[in-house]
N, C-alpha and C. Protein backbone atom coordinates (compact mmCIF):
# COMPACT_ATOMS: atom_id res chain seq x y z
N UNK A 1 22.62 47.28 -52.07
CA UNK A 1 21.34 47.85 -52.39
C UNK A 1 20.56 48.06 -51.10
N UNK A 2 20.07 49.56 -51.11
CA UNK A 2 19.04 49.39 -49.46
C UNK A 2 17.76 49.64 -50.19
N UNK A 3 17.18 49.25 -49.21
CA UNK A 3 15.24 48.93 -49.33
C UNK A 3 14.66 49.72 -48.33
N UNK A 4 13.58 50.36 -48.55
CA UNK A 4 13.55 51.49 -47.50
C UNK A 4 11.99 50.70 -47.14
N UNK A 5 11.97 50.28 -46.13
CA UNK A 5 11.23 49.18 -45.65
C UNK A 5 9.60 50.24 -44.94
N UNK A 6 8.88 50.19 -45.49
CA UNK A 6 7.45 50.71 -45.52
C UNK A 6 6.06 50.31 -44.81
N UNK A 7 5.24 50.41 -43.99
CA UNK A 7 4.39 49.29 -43.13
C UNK A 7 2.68 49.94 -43.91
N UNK A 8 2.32 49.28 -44.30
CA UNK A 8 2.31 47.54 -44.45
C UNK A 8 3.43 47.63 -45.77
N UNK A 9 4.61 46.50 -45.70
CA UNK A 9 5.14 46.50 -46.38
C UNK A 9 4.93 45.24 -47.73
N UNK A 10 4.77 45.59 -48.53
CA UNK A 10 4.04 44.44 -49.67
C UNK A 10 5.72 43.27 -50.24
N UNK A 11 6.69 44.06 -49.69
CA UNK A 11 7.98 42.97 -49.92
C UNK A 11 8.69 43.60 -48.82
N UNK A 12 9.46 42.77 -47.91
CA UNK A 12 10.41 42.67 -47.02
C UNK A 12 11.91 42.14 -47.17
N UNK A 13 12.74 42.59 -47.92
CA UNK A 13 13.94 42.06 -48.02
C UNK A 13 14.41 40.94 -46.81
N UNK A 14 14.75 40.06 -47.09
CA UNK A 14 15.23 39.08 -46.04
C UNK A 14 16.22 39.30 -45.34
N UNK A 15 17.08 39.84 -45.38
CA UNK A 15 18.10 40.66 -44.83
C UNK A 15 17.88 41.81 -43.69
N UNK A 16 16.54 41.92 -43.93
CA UNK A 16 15.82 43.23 -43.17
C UNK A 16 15.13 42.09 -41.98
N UNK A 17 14.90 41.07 -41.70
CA UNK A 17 14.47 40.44 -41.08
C UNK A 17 15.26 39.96 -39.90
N UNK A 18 14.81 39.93 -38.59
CA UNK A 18 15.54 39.77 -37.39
C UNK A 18 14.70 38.89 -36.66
N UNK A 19 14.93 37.48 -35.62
CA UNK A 19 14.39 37.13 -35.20
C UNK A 19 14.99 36.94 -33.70
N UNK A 20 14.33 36.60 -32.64
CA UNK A 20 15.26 36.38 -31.45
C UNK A 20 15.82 34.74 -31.62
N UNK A 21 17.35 35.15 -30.81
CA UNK A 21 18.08 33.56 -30.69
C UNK A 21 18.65 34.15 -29.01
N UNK A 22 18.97 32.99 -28.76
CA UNK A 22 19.90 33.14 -27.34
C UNK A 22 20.58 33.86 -26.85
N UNK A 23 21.39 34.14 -28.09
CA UNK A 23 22.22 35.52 -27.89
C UNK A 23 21.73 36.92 -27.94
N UNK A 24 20.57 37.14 -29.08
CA UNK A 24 19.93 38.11 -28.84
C UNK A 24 19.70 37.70 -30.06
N UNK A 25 19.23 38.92 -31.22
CA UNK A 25 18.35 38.91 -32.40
C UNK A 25 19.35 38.32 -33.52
N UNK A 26 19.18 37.80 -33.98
CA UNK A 26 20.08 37.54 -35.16
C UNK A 26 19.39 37.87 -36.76
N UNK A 27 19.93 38.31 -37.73
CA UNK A 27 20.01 38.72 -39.02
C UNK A 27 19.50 37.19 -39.56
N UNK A 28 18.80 37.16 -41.03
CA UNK A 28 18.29 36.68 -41.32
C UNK A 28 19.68 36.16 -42.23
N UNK A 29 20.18 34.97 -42.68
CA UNK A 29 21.22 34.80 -43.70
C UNK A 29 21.25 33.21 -44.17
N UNK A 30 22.20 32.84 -44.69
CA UNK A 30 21.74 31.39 -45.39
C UNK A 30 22.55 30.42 -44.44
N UNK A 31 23.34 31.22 -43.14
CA UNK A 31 23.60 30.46 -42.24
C UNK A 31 22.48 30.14 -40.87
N UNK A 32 21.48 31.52 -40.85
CA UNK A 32 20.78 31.43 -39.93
C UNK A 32 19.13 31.89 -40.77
N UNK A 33 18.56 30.96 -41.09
CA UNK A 33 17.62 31.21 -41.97
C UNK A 33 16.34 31.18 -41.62
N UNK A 34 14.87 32.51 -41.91
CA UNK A 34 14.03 32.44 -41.37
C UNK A 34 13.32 31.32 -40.49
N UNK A 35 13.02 31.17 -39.71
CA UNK A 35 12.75 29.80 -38.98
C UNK A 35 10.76 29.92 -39.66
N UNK A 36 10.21 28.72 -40.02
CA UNK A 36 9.01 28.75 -40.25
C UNK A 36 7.66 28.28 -39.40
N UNK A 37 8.33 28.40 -37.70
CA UNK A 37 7.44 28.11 -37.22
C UNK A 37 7.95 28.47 -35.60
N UNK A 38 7.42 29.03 -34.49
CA UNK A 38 7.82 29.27 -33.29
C UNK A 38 8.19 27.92 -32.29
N UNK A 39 9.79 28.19 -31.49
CA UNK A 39 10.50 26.98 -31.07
C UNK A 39 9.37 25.97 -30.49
N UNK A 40 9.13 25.39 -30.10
CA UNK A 40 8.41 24.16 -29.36
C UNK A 40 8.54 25.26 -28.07
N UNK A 41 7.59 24.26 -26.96
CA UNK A 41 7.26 24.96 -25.41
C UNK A 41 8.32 23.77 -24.73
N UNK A 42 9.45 24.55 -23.97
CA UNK A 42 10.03 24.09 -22.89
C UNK A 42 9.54 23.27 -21.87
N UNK A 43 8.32 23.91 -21.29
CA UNK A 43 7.48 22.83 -20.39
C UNK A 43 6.05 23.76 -20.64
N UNK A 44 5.46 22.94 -19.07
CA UNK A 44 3.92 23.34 -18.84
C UNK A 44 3.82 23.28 -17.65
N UNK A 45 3.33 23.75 -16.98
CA UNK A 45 3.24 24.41 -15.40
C UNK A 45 1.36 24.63 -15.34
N UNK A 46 1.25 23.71 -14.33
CA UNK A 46 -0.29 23.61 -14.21
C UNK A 46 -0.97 25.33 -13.56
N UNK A 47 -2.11 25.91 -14.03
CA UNK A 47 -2.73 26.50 -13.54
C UNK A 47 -3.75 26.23 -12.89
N UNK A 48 -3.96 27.02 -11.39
CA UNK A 48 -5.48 26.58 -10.26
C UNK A 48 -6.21 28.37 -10.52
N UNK A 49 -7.28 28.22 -10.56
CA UNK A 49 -8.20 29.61 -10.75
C UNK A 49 -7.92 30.13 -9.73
N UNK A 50 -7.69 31.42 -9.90
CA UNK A 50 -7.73 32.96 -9.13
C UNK A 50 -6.36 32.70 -8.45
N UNK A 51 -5.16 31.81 -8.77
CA UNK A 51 -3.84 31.87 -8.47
C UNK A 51 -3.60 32.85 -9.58
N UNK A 52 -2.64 33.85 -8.71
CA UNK A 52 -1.74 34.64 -10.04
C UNK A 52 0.02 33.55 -9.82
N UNK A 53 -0.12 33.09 -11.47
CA UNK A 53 1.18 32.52 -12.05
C UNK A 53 1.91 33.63 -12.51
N UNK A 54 3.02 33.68 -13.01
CA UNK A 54 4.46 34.13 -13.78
C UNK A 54 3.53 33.74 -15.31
N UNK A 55 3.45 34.97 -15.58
CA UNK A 55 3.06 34.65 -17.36
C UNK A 55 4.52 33.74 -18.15
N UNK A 56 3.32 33.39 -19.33
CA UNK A 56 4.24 32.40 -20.21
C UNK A 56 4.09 32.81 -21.56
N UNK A 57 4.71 32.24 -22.00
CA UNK A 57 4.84 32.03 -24.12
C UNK A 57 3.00 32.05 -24.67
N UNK A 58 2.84 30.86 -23.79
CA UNK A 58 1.08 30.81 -23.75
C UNK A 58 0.37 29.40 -23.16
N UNK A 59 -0.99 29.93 -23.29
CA UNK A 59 -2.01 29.29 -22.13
C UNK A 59 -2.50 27.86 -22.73
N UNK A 60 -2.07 26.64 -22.11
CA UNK A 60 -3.37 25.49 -22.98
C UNK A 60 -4.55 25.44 -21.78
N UNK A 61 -5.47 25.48 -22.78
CA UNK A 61 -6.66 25.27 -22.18
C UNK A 61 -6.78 23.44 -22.78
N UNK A 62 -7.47 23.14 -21.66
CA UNK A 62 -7.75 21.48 -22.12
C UNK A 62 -9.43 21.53 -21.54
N UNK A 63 -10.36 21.43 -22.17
CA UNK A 63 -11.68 21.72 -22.08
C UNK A 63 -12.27 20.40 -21.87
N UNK A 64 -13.23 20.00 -21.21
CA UNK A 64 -13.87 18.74 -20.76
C UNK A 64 -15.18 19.22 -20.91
N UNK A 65 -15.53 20.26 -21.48
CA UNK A 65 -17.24 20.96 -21.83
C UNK A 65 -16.63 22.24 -22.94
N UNK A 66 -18.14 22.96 -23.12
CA UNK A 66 -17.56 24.21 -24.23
C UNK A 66 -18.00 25.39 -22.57
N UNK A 67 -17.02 26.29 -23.00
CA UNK A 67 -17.86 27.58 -22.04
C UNK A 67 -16.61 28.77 -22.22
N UNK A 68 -16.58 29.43 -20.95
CA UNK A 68 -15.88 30.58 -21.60
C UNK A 68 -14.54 30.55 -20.45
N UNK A 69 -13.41 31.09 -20.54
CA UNK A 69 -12.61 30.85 -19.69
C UNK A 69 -11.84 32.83 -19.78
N UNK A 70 -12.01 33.52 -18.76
CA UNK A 70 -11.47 34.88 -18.19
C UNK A 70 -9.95 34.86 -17.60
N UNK A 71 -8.92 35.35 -18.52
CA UNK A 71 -7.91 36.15 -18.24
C UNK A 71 -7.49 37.37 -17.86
N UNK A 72 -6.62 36.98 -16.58
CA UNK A 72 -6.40 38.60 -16.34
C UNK A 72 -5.43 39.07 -16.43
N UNK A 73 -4.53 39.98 -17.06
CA UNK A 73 -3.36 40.16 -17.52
C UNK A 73 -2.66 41.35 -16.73
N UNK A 74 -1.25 41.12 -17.03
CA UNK A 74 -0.57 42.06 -15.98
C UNK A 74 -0.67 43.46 -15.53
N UNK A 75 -1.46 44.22 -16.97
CA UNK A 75 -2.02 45.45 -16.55
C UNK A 75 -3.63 45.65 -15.85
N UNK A 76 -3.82 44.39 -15.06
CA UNK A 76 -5.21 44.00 -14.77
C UNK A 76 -6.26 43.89 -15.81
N UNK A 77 -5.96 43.96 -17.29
CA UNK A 77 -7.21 44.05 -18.39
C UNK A 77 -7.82 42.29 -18.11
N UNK A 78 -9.28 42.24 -18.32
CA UNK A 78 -9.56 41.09 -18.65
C UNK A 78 -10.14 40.74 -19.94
N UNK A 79 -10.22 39.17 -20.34
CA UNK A 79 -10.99 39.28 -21.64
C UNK A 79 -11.48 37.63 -21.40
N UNK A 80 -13.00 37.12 -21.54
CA UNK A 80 -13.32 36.03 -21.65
C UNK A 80 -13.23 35.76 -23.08
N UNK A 81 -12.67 34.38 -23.45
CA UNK A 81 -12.62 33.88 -24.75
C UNK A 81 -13.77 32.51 -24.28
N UNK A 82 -14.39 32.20 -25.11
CA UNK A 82 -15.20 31.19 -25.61
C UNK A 82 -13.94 29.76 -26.14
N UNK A 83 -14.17 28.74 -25.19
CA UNK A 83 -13.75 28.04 -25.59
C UNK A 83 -14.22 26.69 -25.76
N UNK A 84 -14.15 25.21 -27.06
CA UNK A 84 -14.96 24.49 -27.54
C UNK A 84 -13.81 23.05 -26.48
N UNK A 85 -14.60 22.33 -26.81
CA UNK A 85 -14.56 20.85 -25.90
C UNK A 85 -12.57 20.16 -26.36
N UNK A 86 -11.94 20.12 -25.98
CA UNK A 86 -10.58 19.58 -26.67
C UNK A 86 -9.25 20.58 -25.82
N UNK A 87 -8.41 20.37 -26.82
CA UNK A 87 -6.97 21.44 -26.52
C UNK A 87 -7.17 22.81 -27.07
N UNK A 88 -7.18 23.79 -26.27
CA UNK A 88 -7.06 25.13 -26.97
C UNK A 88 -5.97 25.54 -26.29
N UNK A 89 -4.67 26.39 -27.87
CA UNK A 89 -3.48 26.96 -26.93
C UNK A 89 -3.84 28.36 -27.25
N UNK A 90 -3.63 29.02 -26.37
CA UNK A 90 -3.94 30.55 -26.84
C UNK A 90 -2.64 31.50 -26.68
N UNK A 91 -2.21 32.24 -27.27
CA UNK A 91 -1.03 32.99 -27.41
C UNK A 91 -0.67 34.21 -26.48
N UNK A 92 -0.95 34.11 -25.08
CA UNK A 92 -1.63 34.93 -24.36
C UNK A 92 -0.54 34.91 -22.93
N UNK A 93 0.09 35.78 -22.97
CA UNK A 93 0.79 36.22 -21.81
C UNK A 93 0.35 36.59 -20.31
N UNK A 94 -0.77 35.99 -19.90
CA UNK A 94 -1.95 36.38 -18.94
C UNK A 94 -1.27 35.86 -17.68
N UNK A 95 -1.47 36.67 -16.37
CA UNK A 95 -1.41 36.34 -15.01
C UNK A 95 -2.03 35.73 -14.36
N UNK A 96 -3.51 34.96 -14.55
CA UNK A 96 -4.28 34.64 -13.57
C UNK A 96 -5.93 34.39 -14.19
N UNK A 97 -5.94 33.42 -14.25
CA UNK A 97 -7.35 32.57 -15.09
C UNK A 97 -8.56 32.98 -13.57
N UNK A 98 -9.44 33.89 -14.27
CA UNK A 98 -10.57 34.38 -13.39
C UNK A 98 -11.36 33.41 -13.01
N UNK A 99 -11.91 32.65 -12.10
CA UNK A 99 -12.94 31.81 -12.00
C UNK A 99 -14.44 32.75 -11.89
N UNK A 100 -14.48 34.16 -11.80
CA UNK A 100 -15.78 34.44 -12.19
C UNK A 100 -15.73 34.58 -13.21
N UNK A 101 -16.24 34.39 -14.17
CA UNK A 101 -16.49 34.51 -15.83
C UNK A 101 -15.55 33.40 -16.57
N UNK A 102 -15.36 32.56 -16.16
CA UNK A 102 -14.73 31.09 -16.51
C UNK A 102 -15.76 30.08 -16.16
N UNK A 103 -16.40 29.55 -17.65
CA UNK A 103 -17.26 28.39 -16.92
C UNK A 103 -17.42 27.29 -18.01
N UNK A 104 -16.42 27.51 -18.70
CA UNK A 104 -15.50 26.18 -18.88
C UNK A 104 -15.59 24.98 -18.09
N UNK A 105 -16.03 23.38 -18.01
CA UNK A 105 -14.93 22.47 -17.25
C UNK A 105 -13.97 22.68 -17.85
N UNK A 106 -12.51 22.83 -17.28
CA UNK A 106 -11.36 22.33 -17.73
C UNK A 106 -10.04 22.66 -17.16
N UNK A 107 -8.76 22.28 -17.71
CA UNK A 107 -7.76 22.50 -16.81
C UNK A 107 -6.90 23.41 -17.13
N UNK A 108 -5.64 24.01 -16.87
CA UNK A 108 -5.03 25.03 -17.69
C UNK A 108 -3.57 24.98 -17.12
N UNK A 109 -2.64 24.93 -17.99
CA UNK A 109 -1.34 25.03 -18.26
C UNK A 109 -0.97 25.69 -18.93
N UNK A 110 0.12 26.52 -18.16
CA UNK A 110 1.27 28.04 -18.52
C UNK A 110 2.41 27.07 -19.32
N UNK A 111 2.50 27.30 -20.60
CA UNK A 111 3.69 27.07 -21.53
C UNK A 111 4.62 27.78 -21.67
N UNK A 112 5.87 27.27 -21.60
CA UNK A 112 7.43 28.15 -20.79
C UNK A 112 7.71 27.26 -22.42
């Protein structure tokens, strides 16, 4: 049976579903079955402001105050996010934590 797969699609055959593995994408099946949550982070690699790092999976912010913390991303776009007192991970493939428009206390680690 084929499913002629439509966006926004209101049902997705499971079979139609591909996710990445090591080898490359693998088919969705009852040997390799939707996974319900993204792998864990390999490591964490400290970030210092206005160093450009090797982007990652994504950014923890670890906040010691509330304020705003500026990313700059590989096509040079920036965007300050507002961030509150604790762990914030953000999903964000960014090159280089701006220290103008970052005024946040806090520290920041690239998740591999």
């Amino acid at each position: 049976m084929t499913f002629q797969i439509t966006a926004p699609a209101a049902y997705v055959p499971q079979t139609a579903i591909a996710f990445a593995a090591p080898e490359g994408a693998a088919l969705v099946s009852d040997n390799s079955p939707l996974p319900i949550s993204e792998p864990s982070y390999r490591g964490a690699r400290p970030i210092a402001l206005d160093t450009p790092f090797a982007s990652a999976r994504a950014i923890a912010v670890i906040a010691q105050g509330p304020g705003n913390v500026a990313f700059r991303f590989g096509d040079a776009s920036t965007i300050a996010v507002p961030v509150a007192v604790g762990l914030t991970v953000l999903p964000f493939a960014a090159t280089q934590i701006v220290a103008a428009g970052t005024t946040a206390p806090a520290t920041f680690h690239a998740l591999v």
